[in-house]
N, C-alpha and C. Protein backbone atom coordinates (compact mmCIF):
# COMPACT_ATOMS: atom_id res chain seq x y z
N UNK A 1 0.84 -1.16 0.00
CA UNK A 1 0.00 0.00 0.00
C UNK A 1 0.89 1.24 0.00
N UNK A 2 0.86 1.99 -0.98
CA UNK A 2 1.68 3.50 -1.18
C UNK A 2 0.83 4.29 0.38
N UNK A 3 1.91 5.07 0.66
CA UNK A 3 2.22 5.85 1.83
C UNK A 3 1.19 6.91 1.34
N UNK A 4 0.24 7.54 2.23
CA UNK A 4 -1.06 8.90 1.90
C UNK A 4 -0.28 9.98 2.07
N UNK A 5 -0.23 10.73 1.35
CA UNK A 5 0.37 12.10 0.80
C UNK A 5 -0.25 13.32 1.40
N UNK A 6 0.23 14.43 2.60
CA UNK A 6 -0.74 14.86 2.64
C UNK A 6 -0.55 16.21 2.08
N UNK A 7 -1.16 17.09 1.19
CA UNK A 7 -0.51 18.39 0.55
C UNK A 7 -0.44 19.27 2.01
N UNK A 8 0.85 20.19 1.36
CA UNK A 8 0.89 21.03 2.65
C UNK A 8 -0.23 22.10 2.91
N UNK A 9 -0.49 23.11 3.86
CA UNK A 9 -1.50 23.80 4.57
C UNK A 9 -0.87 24.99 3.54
N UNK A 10 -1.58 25.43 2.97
CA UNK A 10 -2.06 26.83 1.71
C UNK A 10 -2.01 28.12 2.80
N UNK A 11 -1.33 29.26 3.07
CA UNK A 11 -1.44 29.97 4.09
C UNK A 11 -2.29 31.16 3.27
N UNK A 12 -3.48 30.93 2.28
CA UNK A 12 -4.60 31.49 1.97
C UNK A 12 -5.32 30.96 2.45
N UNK A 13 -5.58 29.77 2.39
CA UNK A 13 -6.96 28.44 2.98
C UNK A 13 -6.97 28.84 4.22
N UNK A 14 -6.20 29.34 5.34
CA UNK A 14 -5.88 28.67 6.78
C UNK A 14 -6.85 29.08 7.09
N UNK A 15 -8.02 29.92 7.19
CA UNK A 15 -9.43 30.54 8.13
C UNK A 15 -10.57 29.74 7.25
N UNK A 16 -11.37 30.16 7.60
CA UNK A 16 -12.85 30.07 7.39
C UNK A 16 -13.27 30.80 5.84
N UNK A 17 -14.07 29.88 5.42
CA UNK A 17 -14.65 30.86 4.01
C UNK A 17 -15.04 31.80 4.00
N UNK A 18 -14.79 32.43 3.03
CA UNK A 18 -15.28 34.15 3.33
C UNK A 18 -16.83 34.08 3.28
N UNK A 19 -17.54 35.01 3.53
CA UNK A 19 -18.88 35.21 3.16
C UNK A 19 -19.57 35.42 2.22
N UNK A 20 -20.45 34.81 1.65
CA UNK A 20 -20.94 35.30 0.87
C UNK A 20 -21.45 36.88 0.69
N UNK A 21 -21.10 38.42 -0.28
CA UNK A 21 -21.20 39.40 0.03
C UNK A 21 -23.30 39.84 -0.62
N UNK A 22 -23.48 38.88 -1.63
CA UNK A 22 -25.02 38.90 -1.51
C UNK A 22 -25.70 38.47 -0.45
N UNK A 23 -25.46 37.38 -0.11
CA UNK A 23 -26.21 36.63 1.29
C UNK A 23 -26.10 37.78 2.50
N UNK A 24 -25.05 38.90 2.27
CA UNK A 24 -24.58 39.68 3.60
C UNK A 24 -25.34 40.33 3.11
N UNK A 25 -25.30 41.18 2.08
CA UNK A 25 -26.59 42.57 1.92
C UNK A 25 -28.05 42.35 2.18
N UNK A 26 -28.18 41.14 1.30
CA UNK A 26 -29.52 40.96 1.90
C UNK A 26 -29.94 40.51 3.24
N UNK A 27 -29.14 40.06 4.22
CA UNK A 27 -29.43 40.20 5.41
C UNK A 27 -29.12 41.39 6.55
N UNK A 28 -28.50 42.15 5.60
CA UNK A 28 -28.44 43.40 6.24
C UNK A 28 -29.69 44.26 6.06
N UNK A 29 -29.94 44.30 4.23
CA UNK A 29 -31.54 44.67 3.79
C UNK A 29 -32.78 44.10 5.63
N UNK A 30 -32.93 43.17 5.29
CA UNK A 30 -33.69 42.59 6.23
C UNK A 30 -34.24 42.77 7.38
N UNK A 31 -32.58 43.15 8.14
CA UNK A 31 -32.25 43.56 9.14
C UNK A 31 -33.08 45.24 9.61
N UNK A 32 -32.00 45.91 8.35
CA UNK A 32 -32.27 47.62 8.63
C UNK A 32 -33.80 48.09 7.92
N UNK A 33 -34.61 47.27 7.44
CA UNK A 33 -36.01 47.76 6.50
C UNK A 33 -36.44 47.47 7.88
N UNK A 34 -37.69 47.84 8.30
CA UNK A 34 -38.95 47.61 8.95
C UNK A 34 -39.73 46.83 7.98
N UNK A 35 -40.58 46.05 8.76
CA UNK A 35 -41.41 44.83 7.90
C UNK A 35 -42.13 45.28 6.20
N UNK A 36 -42.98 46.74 6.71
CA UNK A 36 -43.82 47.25 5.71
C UNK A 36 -43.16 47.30 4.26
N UNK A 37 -42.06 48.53 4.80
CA UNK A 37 -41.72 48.96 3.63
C UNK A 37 -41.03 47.96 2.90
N UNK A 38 -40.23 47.02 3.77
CA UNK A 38 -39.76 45.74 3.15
C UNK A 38 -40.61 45.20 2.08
N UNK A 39 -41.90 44.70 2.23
CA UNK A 39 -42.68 44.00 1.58
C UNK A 39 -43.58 45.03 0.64
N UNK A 40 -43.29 46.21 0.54
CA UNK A 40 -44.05 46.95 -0.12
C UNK A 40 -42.56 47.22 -1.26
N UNK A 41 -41.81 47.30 -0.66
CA UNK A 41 -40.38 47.02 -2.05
C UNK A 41 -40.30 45.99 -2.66
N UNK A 42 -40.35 44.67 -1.77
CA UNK A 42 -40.12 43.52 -2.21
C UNK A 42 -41.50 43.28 -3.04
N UNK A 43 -42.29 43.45 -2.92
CA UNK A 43 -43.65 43.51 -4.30
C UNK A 43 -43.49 44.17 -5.40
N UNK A 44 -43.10 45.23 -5.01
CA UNK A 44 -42.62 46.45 -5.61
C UNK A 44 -41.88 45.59 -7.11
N UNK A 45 -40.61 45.28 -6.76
CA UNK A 45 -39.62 44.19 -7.54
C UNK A 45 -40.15 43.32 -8.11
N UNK A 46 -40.91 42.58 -7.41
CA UNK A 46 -41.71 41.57 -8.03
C UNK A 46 -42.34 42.06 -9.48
N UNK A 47 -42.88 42.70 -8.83
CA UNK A 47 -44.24 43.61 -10.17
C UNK A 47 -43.16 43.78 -11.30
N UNK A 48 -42.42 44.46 -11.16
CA UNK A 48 -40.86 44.57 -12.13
C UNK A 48 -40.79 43.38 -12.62
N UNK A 49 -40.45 42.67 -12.04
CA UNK A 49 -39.89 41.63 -12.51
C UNK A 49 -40.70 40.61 -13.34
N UNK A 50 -42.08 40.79 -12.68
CA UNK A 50 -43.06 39.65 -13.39
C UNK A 50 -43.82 40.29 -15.02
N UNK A 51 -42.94 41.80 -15.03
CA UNK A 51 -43.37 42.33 -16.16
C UNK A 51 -42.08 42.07 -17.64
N UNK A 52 -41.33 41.10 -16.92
CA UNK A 52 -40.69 40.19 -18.06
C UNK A 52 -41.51 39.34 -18.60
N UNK A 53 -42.81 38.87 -18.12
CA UNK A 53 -43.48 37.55 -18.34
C UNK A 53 -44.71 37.94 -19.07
N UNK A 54 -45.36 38.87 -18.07
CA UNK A 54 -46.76 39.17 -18.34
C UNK A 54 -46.67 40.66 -18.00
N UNK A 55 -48.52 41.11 -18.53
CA UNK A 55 -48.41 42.59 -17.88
C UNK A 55 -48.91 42.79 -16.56
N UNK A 56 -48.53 42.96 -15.41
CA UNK A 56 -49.18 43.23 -14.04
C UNK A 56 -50.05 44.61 -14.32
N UNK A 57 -50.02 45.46 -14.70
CA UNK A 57 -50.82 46.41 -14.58
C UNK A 57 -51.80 46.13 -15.16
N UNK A 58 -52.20 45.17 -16.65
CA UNK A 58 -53.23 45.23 -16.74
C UNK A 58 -54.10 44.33 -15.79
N UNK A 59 -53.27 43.59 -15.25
CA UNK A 59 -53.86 42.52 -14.25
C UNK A 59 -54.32 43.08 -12.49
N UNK A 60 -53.39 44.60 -12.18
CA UNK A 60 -53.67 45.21 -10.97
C UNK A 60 -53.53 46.26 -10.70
N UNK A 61 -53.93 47.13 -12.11
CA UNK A 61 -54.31 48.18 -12.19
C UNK A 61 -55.10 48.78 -11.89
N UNK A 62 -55.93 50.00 -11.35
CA UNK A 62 -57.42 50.80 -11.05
C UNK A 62 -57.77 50.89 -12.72
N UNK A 63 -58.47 49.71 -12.97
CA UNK A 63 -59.18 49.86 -14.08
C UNK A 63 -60.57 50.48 -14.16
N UNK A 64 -61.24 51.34 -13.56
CA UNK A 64 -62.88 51.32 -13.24
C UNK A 64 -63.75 50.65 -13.57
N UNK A 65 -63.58 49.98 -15.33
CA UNK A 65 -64.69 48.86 -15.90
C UNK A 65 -64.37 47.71 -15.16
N UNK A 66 -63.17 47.25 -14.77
CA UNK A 66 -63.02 46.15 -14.02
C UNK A 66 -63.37 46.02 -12.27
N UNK A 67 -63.24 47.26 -12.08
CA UNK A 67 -63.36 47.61 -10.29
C UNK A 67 -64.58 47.95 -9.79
N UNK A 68 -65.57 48.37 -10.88
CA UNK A 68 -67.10 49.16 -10.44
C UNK A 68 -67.81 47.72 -11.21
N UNK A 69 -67.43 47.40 -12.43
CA UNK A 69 -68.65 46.52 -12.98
C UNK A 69 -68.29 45.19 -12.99
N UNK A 70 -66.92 44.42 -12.57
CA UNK A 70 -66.66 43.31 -12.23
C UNK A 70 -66.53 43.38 -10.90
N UNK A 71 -66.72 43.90 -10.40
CA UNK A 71 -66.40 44.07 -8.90
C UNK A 71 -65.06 43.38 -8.06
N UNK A 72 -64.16 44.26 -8.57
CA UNK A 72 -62.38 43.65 -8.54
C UNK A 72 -61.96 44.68 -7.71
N UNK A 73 -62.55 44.15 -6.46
CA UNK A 73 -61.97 45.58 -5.76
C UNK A 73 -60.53 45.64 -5.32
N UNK A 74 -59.97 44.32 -5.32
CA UNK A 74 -58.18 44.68 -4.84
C UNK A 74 -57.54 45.66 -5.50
N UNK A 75 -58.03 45.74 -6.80
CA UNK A 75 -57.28 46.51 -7.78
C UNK A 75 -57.15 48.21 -7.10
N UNK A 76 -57.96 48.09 -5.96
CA UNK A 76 -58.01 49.86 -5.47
C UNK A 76 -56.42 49.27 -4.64
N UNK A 77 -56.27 48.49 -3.98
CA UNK A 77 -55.17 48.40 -2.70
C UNK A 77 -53.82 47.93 -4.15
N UNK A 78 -53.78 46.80 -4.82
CA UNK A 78 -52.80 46.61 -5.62
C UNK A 78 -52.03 47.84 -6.10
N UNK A 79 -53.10 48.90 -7.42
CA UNK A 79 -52.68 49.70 -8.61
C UNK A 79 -51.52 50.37 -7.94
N UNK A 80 -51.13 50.95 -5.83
CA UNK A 80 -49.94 51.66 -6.14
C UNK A 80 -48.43 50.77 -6.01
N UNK A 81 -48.53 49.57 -5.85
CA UNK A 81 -47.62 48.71 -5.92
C UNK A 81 -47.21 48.44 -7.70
N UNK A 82 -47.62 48.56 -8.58
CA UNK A 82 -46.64 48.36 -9.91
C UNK A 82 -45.85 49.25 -10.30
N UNK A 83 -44.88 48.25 -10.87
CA UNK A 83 -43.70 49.49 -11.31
C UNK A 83 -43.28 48.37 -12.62
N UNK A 84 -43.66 49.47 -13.66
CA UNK A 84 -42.96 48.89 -14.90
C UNK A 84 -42.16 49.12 -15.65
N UNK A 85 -40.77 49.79 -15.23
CA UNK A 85 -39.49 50.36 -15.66
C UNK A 85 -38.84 50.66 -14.94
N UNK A 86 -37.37 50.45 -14.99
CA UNK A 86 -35.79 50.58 -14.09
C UNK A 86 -36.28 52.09 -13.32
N UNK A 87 -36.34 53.04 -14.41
CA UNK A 87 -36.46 54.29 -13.68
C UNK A 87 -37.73 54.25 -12.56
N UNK A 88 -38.56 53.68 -12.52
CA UNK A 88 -39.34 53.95 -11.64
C UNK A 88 -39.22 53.20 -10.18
N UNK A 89 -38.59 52.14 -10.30
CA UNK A 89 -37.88 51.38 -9.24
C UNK A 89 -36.81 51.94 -8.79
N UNK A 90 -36.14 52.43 -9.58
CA UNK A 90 -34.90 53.06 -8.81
C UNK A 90 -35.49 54.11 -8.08
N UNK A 91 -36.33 55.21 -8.30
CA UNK A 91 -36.96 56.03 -7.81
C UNK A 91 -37.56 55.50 -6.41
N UNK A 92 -38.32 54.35 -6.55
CA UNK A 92 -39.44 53.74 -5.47
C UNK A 92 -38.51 53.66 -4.22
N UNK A 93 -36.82 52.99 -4.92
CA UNK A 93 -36.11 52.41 -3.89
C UNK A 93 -35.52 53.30 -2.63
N UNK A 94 -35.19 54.59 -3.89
CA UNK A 94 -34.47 55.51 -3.43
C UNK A 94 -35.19 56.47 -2.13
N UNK A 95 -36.25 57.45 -2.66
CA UNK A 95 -37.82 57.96 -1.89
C UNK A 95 -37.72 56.91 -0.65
N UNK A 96 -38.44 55.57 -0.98
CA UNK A 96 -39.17 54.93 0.27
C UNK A 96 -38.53 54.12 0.85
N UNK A 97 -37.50 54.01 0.58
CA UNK A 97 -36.25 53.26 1.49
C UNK A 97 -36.03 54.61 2.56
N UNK A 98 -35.45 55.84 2.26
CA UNK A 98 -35.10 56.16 3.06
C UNK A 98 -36.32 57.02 3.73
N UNK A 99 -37.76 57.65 3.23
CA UNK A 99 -39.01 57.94 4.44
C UNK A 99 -39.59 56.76 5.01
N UNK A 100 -39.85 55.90 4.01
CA UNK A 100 -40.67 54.45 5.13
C UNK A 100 -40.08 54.07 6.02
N UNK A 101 -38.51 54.07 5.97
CA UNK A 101 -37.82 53.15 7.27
C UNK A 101 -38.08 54.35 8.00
N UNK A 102 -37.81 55.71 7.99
CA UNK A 102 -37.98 56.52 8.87
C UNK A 102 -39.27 57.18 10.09
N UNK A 103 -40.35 57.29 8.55
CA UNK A 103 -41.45 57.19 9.37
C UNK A 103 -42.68 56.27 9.63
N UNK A 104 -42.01 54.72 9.56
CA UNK A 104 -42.73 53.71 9.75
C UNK A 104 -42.99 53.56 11.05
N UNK A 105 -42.83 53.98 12.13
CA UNK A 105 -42.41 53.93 13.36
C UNK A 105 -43.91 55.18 13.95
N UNK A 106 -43.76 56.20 13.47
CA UNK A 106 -45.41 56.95 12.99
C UNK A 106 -46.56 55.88 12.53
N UNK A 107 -47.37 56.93 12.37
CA UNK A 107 -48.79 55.97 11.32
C UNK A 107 -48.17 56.48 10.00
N UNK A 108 -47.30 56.44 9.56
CA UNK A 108 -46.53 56.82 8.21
C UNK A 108 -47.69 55.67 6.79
N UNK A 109 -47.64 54.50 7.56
CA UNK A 109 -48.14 53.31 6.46
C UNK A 109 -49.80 53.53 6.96
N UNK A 110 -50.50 53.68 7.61
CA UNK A 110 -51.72 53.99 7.77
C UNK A 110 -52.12 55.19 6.64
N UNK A 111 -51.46 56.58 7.18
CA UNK A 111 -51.58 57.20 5.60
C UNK A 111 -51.72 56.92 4.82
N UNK A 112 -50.71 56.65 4.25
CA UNK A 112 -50.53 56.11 3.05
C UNK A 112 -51.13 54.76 2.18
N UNK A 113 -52.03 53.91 2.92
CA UNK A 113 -52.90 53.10 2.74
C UNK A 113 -54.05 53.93 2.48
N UNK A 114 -55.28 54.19 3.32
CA UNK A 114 -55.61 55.23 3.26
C UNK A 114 -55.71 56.51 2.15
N UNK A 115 -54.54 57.30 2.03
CA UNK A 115 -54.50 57.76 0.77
C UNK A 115 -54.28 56.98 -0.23
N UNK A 116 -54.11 56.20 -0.50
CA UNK A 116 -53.90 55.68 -1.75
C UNK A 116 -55.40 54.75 -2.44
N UNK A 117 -55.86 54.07 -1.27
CA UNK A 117 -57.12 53.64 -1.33
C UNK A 117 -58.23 55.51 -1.51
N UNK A 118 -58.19 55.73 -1.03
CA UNK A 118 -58.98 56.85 -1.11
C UNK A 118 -58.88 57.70 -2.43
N UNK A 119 -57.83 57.70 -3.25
CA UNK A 119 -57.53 58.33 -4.45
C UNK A 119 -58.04 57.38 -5.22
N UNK A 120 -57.96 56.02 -4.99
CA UNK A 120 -58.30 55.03 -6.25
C UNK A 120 -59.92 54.94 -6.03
N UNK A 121 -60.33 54.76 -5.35
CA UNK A 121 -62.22 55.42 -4.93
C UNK A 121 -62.36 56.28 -5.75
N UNK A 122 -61.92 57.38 -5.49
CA UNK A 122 -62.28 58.87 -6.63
C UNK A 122 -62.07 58.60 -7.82
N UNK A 123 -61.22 58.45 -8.49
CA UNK A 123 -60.26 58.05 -9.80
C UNK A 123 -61.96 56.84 -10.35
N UNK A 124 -62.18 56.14 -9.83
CA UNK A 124 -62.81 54.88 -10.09
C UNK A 124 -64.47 55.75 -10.38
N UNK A 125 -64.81 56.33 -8.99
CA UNK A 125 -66.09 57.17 -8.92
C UNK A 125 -66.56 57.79 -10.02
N UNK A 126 -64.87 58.69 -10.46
CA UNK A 126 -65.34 60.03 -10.74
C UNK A 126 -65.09 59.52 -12.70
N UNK A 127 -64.89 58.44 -12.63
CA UNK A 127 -64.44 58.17 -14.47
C UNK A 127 -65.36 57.35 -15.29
N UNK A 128 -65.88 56.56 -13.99
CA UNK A 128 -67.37 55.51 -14.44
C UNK A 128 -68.79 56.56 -14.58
């Protein structure tokens, strides 16, 4: 039986693997968002993203023929979550990353539910 060889110790190898630096941001993301705005970005992206596939807006948009005479009412809470271009995500990220984390801690997201439902009411009311 030949003698086991053992290579010598690499004095790059000698620690622990580095970290992964995506796995770190996004758990830093995680970390520093508050729940809301988290999931109101992370939809946010989505909507982006699922507009490689299909169209989300026509699917969760404030359509009024769809919201008053099919009676599709999510479409009032959905329509301010799409975003269908880089520029408008970068925008979303930029804005509500840094007021939502800030005034989430307020009724910051009550507002803004609220107004946004309340504009898509009118918009819907005032076009049918």
């Amino acid at each position: 039986m030949p003698p086991v060889v053992v290579p010598p110790r690499d004095s790059n190898n000698a620690g622990p693997p580095q970290p992964n630096p995506v796995l770190t941001a996004y758990e830093s993301y995680c970390r520093d968002t508050p729940l809301v705005t988290r999931y109101v970005l992370n939809v946010t992206v989505l909507s982006f993203l699922a507009g490689f596939l299909f169209s989300p807006a026509y699917l969760l948009a404030n359509i009024p023929i769809f919201t008053i005479f099919k009676f599709q009412l999510y479409r009032i809470i959905t329509s301010p979550l799409i975003c269908t271009d880089v520029l408008s995500l970068f925008f979303t990220f930029m804005g509500f990353m840094n007021h939502g984390v800030k005034l989430e801690v307020s009724s910051f997201n009550v507002v803004c539910c609220v107004n946004n439902i309340g504009t898509n009411l009118d918009y819907s009311m005032l076009i049918s």
